[in-house]
Protein backbone atom coordinates (compact mmCIF):
# COMPACT_ATOMS: atom_id res chain seq x y z
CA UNK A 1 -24.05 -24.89 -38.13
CA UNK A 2 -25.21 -21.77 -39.93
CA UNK A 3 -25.81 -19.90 -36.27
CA UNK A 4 -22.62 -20.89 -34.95
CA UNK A 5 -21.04 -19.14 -37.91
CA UNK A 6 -23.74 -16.28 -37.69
CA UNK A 7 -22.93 -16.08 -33.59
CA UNK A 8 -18.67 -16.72 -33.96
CA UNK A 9 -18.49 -13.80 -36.49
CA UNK A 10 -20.46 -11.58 -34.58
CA UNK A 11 -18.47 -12.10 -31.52
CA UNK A 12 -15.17 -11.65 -33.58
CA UNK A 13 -16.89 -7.94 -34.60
CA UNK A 14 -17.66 -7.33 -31.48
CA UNK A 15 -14.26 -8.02 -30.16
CA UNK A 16 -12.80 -6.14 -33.54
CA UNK A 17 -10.19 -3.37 -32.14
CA UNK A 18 -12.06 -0.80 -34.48
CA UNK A 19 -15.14 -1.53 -33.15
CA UNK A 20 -13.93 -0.63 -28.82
CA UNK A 21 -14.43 2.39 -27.39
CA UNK A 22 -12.09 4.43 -25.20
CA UNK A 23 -12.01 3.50 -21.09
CA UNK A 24 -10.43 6.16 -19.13
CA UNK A 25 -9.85 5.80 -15.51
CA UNK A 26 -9.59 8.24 -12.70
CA UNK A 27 -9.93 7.35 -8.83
CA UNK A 28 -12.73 7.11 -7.20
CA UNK A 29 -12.17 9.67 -4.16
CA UNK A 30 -9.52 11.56 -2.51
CA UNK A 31 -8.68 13.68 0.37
CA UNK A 32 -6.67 16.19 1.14
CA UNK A 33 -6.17 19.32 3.82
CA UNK A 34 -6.37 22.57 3.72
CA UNK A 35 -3.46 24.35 2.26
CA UNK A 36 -1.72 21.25 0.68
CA UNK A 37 -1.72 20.39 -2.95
CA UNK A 38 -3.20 16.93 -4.73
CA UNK A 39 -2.47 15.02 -8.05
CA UNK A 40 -6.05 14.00 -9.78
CA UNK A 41 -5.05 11.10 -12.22
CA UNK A 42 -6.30 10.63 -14.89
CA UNK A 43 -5.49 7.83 -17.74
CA UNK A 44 -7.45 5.75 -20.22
CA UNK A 45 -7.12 2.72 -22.56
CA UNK A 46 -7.02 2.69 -26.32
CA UNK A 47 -7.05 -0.07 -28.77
CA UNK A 48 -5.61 1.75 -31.35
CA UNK A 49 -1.95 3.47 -31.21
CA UNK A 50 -1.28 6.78 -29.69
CA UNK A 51 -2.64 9.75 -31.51
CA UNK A 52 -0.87 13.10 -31.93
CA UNK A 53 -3.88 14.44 -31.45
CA UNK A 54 -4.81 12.73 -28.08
CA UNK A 55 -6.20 15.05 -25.79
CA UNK A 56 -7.80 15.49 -22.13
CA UNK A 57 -10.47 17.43 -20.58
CA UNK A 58 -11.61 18.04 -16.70
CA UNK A 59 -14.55 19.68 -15.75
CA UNK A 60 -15.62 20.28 -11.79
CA UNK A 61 -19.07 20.21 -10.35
CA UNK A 62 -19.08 22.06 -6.64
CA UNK A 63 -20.65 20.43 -4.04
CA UNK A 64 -24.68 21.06 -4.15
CA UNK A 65 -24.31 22.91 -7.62
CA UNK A 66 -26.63 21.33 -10.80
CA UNK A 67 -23.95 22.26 -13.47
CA UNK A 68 -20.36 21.64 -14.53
CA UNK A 69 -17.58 24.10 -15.33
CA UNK A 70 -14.13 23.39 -17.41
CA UNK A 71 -11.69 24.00 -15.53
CA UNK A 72 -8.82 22.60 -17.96
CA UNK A 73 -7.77 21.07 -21.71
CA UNK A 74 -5.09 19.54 -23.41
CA UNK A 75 -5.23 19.19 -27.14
CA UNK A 76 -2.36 19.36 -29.88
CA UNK A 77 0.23 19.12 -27.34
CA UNK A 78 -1.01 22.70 -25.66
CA UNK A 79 -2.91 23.02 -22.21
CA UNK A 80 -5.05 25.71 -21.73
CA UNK A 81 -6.03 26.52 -17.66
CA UNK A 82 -9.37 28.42 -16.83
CA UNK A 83 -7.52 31.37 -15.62
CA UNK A 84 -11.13 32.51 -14.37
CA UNK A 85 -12.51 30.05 -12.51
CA UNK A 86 -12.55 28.61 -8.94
CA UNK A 87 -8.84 27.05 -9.68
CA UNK A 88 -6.61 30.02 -11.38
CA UNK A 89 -3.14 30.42 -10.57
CA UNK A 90 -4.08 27.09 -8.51
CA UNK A 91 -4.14 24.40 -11.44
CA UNK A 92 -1.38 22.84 -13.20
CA UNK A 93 -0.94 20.33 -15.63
CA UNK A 94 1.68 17.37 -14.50
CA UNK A 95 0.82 14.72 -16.81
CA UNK A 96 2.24 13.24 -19.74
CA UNK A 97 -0.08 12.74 -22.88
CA UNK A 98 3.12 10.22 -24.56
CA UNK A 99 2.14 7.70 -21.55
CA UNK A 100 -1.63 8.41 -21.71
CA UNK A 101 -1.74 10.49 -18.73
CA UNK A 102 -3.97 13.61 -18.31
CA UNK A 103 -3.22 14.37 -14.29
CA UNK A 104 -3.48 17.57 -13.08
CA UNK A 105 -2.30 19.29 -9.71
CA UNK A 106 -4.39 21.55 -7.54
CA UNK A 107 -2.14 23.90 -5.45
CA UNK A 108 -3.20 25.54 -1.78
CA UNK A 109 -6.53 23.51 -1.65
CA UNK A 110 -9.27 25.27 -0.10
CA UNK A 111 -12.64 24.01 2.17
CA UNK A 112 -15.21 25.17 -1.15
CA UNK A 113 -12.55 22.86 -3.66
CA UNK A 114 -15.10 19.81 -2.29
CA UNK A 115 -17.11 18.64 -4.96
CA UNK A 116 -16.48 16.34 -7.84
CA UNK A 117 -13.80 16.15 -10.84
CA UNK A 118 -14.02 14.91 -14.01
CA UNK A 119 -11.56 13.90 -16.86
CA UNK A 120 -12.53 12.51 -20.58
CA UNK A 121 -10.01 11.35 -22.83
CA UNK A 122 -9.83 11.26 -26.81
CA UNK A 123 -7.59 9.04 -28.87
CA UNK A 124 -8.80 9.78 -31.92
CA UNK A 125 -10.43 7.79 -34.18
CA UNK A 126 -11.15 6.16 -30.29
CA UNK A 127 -13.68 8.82 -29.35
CA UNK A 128 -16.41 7.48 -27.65
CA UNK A 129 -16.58 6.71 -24.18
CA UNK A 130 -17.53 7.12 -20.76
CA UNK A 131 -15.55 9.99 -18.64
CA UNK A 132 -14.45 8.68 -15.56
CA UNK A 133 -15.13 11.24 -12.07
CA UNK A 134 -13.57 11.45 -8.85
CA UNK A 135 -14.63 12.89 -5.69
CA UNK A 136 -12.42 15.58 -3.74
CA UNK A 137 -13.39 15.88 -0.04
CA UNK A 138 -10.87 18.79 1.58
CA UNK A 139 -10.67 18.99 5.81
CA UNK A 140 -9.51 21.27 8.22
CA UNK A 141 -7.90 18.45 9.78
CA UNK A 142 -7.25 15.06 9.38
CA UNK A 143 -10.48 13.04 8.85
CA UNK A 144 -11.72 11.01 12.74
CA UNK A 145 -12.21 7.85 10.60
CA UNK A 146 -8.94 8.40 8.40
CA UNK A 147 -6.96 9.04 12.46
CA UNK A 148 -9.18 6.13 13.74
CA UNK A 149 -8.14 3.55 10.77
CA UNK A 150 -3.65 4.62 10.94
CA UNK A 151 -3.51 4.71 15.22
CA UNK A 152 -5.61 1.18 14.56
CA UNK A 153 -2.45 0.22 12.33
CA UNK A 154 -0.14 1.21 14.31
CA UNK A 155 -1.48 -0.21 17.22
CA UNK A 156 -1.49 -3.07 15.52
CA UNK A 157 2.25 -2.94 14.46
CA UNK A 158 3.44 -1.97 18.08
CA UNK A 159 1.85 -4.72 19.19
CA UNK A 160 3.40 -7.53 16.76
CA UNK A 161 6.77 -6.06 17.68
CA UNK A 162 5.88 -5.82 21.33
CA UNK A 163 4.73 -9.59 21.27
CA UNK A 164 7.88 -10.89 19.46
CA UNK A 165 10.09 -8.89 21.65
CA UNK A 166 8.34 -11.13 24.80
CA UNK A 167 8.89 -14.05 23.34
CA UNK A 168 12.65 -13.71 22.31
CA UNK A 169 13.17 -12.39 25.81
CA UNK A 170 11.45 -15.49 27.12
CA UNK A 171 13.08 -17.48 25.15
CA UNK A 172 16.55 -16.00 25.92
CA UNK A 173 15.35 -16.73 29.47
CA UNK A 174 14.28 -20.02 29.23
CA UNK A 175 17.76 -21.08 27.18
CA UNK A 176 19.61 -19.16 30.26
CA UNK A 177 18.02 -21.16 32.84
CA UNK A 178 18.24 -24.37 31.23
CA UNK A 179 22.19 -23.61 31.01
CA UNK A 180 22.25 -23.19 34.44
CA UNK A 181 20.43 -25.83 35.40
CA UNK A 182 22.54 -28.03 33.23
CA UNK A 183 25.95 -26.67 34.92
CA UNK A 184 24.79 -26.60 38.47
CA UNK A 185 24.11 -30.68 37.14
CA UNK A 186 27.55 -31.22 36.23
CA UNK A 187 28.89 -29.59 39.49
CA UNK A 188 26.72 -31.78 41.71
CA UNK A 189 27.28 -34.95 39.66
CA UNK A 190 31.25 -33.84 40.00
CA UNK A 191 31.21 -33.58 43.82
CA UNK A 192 29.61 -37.03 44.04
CA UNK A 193 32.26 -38.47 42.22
CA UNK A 194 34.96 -36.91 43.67
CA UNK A 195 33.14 -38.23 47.15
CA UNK A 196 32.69 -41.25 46.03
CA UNK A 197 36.50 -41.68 44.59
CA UNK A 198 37.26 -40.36 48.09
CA UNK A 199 35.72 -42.76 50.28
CA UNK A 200 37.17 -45.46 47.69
CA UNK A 201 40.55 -44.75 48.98
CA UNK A 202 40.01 -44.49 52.56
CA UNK A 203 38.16 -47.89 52.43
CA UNK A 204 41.14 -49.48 50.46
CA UNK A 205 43.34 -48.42 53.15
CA UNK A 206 41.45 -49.12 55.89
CA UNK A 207 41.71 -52.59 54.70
CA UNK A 208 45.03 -52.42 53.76
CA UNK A 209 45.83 -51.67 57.74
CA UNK A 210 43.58 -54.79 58.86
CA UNK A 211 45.59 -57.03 56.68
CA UNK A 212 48.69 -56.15 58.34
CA UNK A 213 47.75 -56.09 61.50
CA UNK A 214 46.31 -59.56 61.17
CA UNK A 215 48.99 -61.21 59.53
């Protein structure tokens, strides 16, 4: 009984709010094209409340390059851009610290912007924990597999709508002939009858006549 109190209270420490570190989460890649701009989220998780003094960091690594540069921060509700770097007059900070969100905006992307991206958090006393990276890969043109994957889907959608358009024309077509069928029924059926209530008569009288002239 003594080690199931031993092993409960150290699970209830280990679980203890005060005792968690920080997650933050970024994605894990994104494209873009030439020219265009892109939104690099950032966000994180926090036992403890909001801090006034939360604050967010990115740092970029270039593609093939052994070392990391800061490119921006956010602390005590200020941003500071590198105005130096690779992303000057190209950065900007669109986030909102009050909803624990450190995103940032890179304008007029260009080919050497490939390389990777990435944010830490603080919500101090929550200050330890992992920074979270994302990849940028920037194209000329729209990636083959990217083009490959959306005319797949729409392929795929064209044909749904071109198969349901066959069958409600089929249908419309077999409903029409069935109507016809059913009316050129009636017509037959009503020139039988109208046959049959003829020859009715002309028997009657025909009978009629040899009655009389036998009598």
């Amino acid at each position: 009984s003594l080690i199931l109190v031993m092993m409960s209270s150290m699970c209830m420490l280990s679980l203890s709010p005060q005792t968690q570190a920080i997650w933050v989460y970024t994605s894990w890649e994104r494209h873009g094209l030439v020219g265009s701009e892109i939104k690099l989220y950032c966000s994180f998780f926090s036992w403890r409340w909001l801090s006034e003094d939360v604050s967010f960091s990115w740092s970029y690594k270039p593609e093939a390059a052994k070392d990391s540069i800061s490119i921006f921060h956010f602390a005590r509700g200020q941003a500071y851009v590198d105005n130096k770097g690779p992303f000057r007059d190209r950065l900007e900070f669109v986030g909102n610290p009050k909803r624990r969100d450190g995103s940032i905006l890179i304008r007029n992307l260009e080919y050497n912007d490939n390389g990777t991206f990435t944010c830490d958090a603080k919500n101090p006393p929550d200050i330890v924990g992992r920074p979270s990276s994302v990849k940028l890969l920037v194209f000329d043109r729209v990636p083959t597999r990217a083009g490959v994957i959306t005319g797949a889907i729409i392929g795929s959608v064209l044909g749904v709508v071109i198969l349901i358009l066959a069958l409600y024309y089929l249908m419309r077509f077999l409903v029409a002939r069935r109507v016809l069928s059913l009316k050129k029924g009636k017509k037959k059926s009503g020139k039988e009858g109208s046959q049959q209530r003829q020859v009715g008569v002309k028997d009657v009288l025909t009978y009629l006549q040899l009655e009389i002239l036998e009598s």
